[in-house]
Protein backbone atom coordinates (compact mmCIF):
# COMPACT_ATOMS: atom_id res chain seq x y z
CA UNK A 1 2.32 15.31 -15.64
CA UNK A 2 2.51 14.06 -11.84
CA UNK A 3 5.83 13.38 -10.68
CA UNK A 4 6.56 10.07 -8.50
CA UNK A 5 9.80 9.85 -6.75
CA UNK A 6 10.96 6.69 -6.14
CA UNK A 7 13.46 6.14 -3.20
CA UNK A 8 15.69 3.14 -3.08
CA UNK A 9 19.04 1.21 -2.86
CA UNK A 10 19.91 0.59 -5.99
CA UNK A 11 22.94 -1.77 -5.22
CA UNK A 12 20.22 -4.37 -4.17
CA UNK A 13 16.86 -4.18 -5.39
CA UNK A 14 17.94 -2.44 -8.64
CA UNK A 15 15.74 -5.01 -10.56
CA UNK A 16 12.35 -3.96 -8.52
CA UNK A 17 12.86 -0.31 -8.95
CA UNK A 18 13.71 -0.68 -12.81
CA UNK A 19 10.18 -2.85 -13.02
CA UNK A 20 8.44 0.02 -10.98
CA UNK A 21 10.24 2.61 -13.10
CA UNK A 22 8.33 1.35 -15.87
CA UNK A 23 5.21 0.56 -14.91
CA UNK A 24 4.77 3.94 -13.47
CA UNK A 25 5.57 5.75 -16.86
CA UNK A 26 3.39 3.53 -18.53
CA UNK A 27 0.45 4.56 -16.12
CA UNK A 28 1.07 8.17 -17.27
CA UNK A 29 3.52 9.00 -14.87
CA UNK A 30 6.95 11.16 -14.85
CA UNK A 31 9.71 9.65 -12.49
CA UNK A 32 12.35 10.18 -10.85
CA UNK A 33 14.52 7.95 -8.81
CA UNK A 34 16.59 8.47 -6.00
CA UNK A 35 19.17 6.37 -4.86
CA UNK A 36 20.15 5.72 -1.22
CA UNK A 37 22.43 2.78 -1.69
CA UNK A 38 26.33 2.80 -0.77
CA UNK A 39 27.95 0.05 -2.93
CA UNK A 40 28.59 0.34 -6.61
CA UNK A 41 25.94 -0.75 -8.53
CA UNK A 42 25.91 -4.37 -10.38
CA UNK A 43 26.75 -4.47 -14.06
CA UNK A 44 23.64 -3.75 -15.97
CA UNK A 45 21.96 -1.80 -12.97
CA UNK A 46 20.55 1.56 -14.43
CA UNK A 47 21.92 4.76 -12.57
CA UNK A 48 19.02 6.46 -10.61
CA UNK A 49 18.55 10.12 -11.70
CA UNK A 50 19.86 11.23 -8.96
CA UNK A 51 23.03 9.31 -7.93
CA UNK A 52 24.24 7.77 -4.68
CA UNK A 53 27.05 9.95 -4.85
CA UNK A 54 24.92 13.11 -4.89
CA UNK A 55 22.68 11.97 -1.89
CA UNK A 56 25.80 11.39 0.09
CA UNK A 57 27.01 14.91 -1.24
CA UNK A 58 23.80 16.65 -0.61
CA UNK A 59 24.22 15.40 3.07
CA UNK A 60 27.67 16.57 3.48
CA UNK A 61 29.61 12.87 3.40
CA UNK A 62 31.40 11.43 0.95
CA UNK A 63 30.41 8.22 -0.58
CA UNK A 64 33.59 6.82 -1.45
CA UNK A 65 34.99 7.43 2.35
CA UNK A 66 31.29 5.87 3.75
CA UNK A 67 32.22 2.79 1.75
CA UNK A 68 35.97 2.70 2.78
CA UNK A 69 35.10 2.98 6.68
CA UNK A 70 32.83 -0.37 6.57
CA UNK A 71 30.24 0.76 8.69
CA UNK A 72 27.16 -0.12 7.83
CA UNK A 73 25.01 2.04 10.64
CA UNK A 74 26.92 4.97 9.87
CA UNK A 75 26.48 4.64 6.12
CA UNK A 76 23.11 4.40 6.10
CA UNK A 77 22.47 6.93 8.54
CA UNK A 78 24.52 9.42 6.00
CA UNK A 79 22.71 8.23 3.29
CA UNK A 80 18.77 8.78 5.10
CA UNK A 81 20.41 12.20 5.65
CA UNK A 82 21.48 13.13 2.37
CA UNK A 83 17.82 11.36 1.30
CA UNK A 84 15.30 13.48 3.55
CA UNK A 85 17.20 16.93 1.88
CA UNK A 86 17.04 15.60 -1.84
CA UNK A 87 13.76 14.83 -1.63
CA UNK A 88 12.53 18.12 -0.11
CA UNK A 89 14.44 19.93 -2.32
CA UNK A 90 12.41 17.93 -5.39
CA UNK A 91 8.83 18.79 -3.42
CA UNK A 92 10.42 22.26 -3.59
CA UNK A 93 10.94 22.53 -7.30
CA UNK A 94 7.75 21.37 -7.86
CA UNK A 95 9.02 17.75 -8.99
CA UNK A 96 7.31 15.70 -6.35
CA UNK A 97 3.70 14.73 -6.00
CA UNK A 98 4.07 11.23 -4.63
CA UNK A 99 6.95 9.55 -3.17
CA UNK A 100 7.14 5.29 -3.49
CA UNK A 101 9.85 3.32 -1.70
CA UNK A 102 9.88 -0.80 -1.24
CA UNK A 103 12.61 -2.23 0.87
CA UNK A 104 13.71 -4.14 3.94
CA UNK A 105 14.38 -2.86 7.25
CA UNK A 106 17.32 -0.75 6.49
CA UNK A 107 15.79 0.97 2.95
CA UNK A 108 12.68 1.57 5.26
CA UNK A 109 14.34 3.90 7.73
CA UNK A 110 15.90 5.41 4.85
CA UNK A 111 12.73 6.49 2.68
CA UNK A 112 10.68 6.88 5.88
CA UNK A 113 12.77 9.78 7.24
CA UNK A 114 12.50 11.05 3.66
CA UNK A 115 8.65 10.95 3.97
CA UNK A 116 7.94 12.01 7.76
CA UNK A 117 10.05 15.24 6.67
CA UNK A 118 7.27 16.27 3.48
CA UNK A 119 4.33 17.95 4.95
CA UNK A 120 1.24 16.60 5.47
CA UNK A 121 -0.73 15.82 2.33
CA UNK A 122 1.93 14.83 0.27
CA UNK A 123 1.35 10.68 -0.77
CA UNK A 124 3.49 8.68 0.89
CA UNK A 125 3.33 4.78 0.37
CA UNK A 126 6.11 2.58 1.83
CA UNK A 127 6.39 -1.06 1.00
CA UNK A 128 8.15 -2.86 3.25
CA UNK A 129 9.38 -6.24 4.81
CA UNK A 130 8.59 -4.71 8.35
CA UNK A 131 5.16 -3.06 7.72
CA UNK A 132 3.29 -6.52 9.48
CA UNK A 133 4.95 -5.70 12.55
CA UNK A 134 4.61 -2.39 14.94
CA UNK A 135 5.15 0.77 12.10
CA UNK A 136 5.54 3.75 14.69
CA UNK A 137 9.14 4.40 14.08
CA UNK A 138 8.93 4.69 10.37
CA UNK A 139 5.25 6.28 10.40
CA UNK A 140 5.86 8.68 13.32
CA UNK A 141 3.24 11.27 13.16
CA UNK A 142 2.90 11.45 9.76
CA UNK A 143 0.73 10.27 6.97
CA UNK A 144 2.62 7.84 5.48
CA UNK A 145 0.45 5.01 4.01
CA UNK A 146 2.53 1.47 4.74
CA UNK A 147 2.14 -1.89 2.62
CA UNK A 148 3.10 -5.09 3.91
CA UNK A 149 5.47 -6.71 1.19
CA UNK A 150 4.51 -10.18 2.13
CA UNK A 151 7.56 -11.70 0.52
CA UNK A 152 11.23 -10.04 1.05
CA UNK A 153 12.11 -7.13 -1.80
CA UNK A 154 13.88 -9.95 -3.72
CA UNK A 155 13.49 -10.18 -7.62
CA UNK A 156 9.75 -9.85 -9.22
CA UNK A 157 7.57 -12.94 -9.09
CA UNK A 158 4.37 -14.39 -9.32
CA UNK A 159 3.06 -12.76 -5.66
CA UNK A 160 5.31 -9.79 -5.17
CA UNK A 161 4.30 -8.27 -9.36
CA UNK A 162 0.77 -8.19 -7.39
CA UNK A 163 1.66 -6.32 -4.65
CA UNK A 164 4.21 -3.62 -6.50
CA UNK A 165 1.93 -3.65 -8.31
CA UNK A 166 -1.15 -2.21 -6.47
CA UNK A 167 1.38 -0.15 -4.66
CA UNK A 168 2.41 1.27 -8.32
CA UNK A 169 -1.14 1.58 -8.76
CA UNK A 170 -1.55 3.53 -5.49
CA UNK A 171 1.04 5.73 -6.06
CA UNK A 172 -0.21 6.83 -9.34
CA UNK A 173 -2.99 7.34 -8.83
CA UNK A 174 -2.16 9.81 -5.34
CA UNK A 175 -0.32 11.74 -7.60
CA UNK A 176 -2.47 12.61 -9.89
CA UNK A 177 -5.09 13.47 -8.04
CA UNK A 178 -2.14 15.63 -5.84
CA UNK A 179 -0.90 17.24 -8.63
CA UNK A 180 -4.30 18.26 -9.74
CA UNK A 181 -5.09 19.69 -6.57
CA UNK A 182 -1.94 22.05 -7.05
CA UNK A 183 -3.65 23.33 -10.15
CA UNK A 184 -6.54 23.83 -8.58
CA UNK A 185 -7.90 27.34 -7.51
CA UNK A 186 -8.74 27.03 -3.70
CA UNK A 187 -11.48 28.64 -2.17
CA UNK A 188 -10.86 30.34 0.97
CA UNK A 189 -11.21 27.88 3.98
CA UNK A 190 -11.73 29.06 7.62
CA UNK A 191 -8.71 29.35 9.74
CA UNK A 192 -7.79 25.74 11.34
CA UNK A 193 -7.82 25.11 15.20
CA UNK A 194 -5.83 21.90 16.57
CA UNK A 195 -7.14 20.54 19.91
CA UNK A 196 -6.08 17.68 21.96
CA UNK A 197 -8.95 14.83 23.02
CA UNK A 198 -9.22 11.31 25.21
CA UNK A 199 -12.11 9.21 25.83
CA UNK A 200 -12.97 10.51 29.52
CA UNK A 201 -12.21 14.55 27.80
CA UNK A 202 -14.41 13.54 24.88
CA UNK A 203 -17.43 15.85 26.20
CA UNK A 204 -15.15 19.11 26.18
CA UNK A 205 -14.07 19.26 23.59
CA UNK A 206 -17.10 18.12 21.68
CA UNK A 207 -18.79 21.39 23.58
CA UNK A 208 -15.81 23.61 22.70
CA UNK A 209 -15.29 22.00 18.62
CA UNK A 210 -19.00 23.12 18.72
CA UNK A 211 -18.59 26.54 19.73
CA UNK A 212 -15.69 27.13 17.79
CA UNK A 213 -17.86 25.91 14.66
CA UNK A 214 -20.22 28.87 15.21
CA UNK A 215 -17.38 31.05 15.89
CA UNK A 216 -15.44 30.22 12.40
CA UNK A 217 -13.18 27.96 12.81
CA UNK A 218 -12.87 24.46 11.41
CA UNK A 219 -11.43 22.46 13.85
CA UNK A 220 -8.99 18.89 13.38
CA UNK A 221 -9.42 17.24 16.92
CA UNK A 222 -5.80 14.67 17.87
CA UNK A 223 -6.50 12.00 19.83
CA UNK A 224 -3.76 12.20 22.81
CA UNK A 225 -2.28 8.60 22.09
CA UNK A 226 1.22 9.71 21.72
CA UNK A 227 1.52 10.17 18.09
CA UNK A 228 -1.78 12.33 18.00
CA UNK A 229 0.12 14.74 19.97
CA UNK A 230 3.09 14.53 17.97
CA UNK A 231 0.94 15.56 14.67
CA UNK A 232 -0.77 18.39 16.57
CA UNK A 233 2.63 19.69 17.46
CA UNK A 234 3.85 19.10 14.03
CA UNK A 235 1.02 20.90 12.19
CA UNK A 236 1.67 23.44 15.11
CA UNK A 237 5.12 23.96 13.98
CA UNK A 238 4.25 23.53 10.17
CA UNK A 239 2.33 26.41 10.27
CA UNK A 240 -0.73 25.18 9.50
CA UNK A 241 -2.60 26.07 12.69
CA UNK A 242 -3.94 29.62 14.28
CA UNK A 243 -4.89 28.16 17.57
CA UNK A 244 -4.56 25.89 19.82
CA UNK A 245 -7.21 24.50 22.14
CA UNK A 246 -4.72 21.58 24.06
CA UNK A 247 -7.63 20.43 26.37
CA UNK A 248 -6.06 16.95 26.98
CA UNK A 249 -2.54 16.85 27.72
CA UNK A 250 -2.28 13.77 29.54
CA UNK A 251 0.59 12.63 27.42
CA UNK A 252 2.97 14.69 29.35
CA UNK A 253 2.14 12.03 32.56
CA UNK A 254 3.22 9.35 30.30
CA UNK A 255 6.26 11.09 29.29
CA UNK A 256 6.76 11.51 32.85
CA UNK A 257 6.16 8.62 34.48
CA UNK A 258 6.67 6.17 31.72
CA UNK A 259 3.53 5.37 30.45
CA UNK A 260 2.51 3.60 26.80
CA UNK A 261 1.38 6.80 25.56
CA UNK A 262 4.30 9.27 25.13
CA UNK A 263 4.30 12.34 22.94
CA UNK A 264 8.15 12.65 23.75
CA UNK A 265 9.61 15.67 25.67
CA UNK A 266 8.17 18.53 22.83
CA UNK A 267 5.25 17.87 23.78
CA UNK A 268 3.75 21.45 24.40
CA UNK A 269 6.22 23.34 23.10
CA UNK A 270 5.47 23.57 19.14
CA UNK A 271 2.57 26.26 19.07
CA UNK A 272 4.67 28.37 21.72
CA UNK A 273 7.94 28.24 19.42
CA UNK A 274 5.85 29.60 16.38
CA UNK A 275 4.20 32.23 18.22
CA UNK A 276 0.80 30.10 17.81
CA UNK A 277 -2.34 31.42 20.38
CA UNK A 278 -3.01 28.22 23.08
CA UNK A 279 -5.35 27.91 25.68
CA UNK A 280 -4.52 24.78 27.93
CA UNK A 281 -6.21 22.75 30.17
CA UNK A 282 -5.03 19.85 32.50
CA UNK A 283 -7.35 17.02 30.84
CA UNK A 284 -6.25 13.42 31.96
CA UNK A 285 -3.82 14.32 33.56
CA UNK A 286 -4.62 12.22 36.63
CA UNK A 287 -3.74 9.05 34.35
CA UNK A 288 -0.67 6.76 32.99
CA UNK A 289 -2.15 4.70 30.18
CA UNK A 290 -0.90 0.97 30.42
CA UNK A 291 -2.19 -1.97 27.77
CA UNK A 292 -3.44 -5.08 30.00
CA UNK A 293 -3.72 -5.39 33.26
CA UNK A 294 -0.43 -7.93 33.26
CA UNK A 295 1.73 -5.27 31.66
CA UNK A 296 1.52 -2.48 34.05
CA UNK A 297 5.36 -2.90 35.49
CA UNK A 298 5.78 -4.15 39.04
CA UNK A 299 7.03 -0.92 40.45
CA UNK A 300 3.70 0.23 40.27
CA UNK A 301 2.39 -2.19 42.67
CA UNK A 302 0.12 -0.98 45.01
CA UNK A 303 -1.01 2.14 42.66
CA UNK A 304 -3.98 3.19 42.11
CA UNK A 305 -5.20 1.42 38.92
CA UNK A 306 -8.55 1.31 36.48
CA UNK A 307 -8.78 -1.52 33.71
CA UNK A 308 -10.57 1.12 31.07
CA UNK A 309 -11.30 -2.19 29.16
CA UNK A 310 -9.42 -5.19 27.90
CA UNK A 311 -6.72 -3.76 26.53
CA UNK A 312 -6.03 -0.18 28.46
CA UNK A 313 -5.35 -0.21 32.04
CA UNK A 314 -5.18 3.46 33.41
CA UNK A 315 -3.10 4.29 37.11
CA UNK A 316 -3.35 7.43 39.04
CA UNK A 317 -1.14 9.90 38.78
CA UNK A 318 0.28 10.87 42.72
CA UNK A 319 0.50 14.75 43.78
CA UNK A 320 4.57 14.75 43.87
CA UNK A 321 3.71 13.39 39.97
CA UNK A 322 0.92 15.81 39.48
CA UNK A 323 3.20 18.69 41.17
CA UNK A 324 5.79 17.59 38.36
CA UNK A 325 3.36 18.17 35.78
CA UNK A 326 2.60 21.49 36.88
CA UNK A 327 5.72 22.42 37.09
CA UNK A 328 6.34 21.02 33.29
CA UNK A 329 3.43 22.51 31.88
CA UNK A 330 4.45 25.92 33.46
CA UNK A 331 7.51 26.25 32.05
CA UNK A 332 6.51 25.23 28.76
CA UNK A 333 4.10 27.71 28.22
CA UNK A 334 6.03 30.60 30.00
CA UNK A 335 8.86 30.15 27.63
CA UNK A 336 6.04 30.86 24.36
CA UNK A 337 6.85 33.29 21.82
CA UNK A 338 2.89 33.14 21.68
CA UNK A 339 -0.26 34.46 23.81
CA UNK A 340 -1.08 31.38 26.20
CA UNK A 341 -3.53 30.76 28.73
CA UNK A 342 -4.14 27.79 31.28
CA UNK A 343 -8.19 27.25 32.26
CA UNK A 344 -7.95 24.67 35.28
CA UNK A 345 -11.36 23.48 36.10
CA UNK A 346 -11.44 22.78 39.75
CA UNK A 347 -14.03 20.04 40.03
CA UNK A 348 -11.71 17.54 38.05
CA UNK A 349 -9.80 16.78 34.90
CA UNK A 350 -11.16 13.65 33.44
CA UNK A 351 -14.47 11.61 33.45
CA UNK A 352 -13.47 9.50 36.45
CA UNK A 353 -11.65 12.20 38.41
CA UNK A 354 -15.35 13.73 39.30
CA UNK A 355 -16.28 13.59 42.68
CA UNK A 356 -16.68 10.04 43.71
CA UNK A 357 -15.02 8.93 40.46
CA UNK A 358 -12.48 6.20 40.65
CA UNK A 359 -9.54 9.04 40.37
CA UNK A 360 -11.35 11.42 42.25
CA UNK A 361 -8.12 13.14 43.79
CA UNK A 362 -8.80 16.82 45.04
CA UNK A 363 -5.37 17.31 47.03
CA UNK A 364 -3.22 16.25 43.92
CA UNK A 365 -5.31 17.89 41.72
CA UNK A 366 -4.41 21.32 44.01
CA UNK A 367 -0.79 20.16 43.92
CA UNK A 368 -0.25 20.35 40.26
CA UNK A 369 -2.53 23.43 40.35
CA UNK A 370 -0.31 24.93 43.05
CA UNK A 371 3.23 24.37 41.34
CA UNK A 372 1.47 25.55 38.25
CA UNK A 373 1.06 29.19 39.72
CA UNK A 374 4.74 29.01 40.88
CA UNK A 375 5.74 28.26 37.41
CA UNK A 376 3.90 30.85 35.78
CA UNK A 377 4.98 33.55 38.55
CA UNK A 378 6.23 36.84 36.59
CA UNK A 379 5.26 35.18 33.19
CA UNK A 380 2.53 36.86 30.74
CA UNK A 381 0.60 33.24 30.33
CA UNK A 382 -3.04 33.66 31.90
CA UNK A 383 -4.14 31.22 34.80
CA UNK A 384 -7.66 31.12 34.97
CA UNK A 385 -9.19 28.87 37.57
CA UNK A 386 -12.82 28.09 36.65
CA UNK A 387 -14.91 26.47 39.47
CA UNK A 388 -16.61 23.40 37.33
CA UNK A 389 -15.66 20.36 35.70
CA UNK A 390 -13.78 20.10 32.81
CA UNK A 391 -16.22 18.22 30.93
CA UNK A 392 -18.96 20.69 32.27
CA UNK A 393 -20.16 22.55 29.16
CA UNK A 394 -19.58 25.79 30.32
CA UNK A 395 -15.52 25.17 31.17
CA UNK A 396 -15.87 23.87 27.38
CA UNK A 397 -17.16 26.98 25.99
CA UNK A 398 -15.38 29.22 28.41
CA UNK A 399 -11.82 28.06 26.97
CA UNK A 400 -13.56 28.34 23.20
CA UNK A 401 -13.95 31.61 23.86
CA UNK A 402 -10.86 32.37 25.72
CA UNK A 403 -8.66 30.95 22.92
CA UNK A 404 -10.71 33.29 20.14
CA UNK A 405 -10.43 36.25 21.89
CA UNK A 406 -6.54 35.52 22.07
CA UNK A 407 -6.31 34.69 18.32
CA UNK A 408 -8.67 37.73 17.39
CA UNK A 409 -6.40 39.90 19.71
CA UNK A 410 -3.24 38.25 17.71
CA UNK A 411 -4.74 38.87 14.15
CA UNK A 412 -6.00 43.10 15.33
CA UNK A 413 -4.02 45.35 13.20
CA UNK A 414 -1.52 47.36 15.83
CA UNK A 415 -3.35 50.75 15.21
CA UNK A 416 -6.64 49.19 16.57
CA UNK A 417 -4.67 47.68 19.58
């Protein structure tokens, strides 16, 4: 029988999970609740299976002392803690096939820490107050599947039995069909590749997921918008990956310069912690992403700037920035536990950094290039500098090929080394 975890506060909406509770039994499922609230329950509220108490003990904290020191932040902060361990210790056992969690803003944070920490796969549907409003910081990089409550997590009525509803409905429903696939025999699959992509790097790595089709490898292509680098570095770090082929790593300028399109400071650093192959190339990185026009910040008057449409405005990355990114990327990869290799095309990194492109650039281009070899000095990380484009097909195949031979070198037993 699939296994749905619910994960609530009890002391508040004990009334909605008891309804969901019940209507997910009588769709066929098992369940388990978890609660995350801190005050004692009303009179008449049923006990979740796994007390408050034990999340806070799970976690380290003690409930009774969170609830004596009156602060709220703190308290649930101990309790999203103690959450995030309980339920991977139920995926663990083999208890957990969906997880379902309605609440406000506070109950939100709480279940989606819970969720971002499962791996990818695992159903994850979050009904919430704040899900009709900008969902990054609960969805992070992972799959979680949010549900705008419509009306506030407040007693069952005429609208929000439709929506728990459908989300009960949801949830059931992913959990069967993930606990059959847990039953099912697998058949072998081809060994995954993650690689990095933006609009004006779209053409290498189409030519490169080609090649690495004929070669064997199915590839899952992230599109470099900040959280698409988080998820390739957290399937990098999950394991899941045995390459990578990071052709776009423009989200390092944002991180940098403060752009819209941040990764955060790991960016680049997952596949060398777990020892992953990575061949890397410098795509977009002549480029801060903006929204509008109007929102670029006034410090960057006088930049150079592109409206990429309507909503995207793009600005030129200068060489001391470029020689900063060099410098970054480097480091990064010099510090791998993992084979690595920088291609660096030297006719440009983007669509519109070709010659007589908008971006077109040559002397920072050479600056990042030139604090790049500085960086790597006395490292084992390759530095190829290929004299083409890096949308030119044969850059695109050449770093294919560079990043099999690395993987194939990786995987040779040690006697045929």
């Amino acid at each position: 029988m699939a296994t749905v975890v619910l994960v609530g506060t009890l002391d508040t909406k004990g009334t909605e999970y008891a309804w969901l509770a019940t209507r997910l039994r009588a769709s066929g499922c098992d369940v388990v609740t978890v609660d995350a609230g801190v005050m004692p329950l009303p009179d008449g509220t049923p006990a979740g299976d796994v007390e408050a108490a034990a999340v806070a003990r799970r976690a380290g904290h003690d409930l009774a002392a969170l609830r004596a020191a009156g602060d709220r932040g703190a308290a649930v902060s101990a309790m999203a803690e103690g959450v995030e361990l309980v339920v991977g210790d139920l995926h663990r056992e083999g208890r957990l096939h969906a997880v379902l969690a309605v609440a406000g803003s506070g109950g939100s944070f709480i279940a989606a820490r819970a969720m971002r920490a499962l791996p990818v796969g695992v159903p994850k549907l979050l009904v919430s107050t704040m899900a009709g409003g900008d969902v990054s910081p609960y969805v992070g990089s992972s799959d979680i599947t949010m549900m705008y409550s419509v009306v506030d997590v407040a007693g069952i009525n005429s609208v929000s039995s439709l929506i728990l509803g459908n989300a009960v409905a949801a949830a059931a429903g992913m959990a069967a069909h993930h606990e059959r696939s847990l039953t099912r025999p697998r058949a072998e699959g081809r060994a995954l590749i993650g690689a990095s992509m933006f609009g004006v790097t779209t053409p290498a790595v189409d030519a490169a997921r080609r090649r690495l089709d004929e070669l064997g490898y199915e590839v899952l292509v992230f599109h470099a918008t900040g959280a698409g680098g988080q998820a390739l570095e957290k399937l990098a770090a999950g394991g899941f990956l045995a390459g990578v082929l990071d052709l776009t790593t423009t989200e390092l300028a944002d991180e940098l310069v403060g752009g819209v399109l941040s990764a955060g400071p790991g960016r680049l650093t997952a596949a060398g912690r777990a020892g992953i192959p990575q061949v890397v190339a410098p795509g977009a990185l002549d480029m801060v992403n903006f929204g509008a026009r109007e929102t670029v910040p006034e410090r960057f008057a006088g930049r150079r700037l592109l409206v990429h449409n309507p909503t995207v405005t793009l600005m030129r990355t200068t060489a001391d920035e470029m020689a900063l990114l060099g410098t970054s990327i480097g480091h990064k990869l010099a510090a791998a536990d993992g084979p690595a290799a920088v291609l660096w095309p030297l006719g440009g990194v983007s669509a519109v950094d070709a010659p007589g492109g908008p971006f077109h650039d040559p002397a920072a281009d050479e600056a990042a290039l030139t604090s790049l070899r500085s960086a790597l000095e006395g490292s084992t990380v390759e530095l190829h500098e290929i004299d083409a484009h890096l949308n030119d097909p044969a850059f695109a195949v050449a770093a294919a090929d560079h990043l099999h031979r690395l993987i194939t070198t990786v995987d040779r037993p040690a006697a045929d080394a």
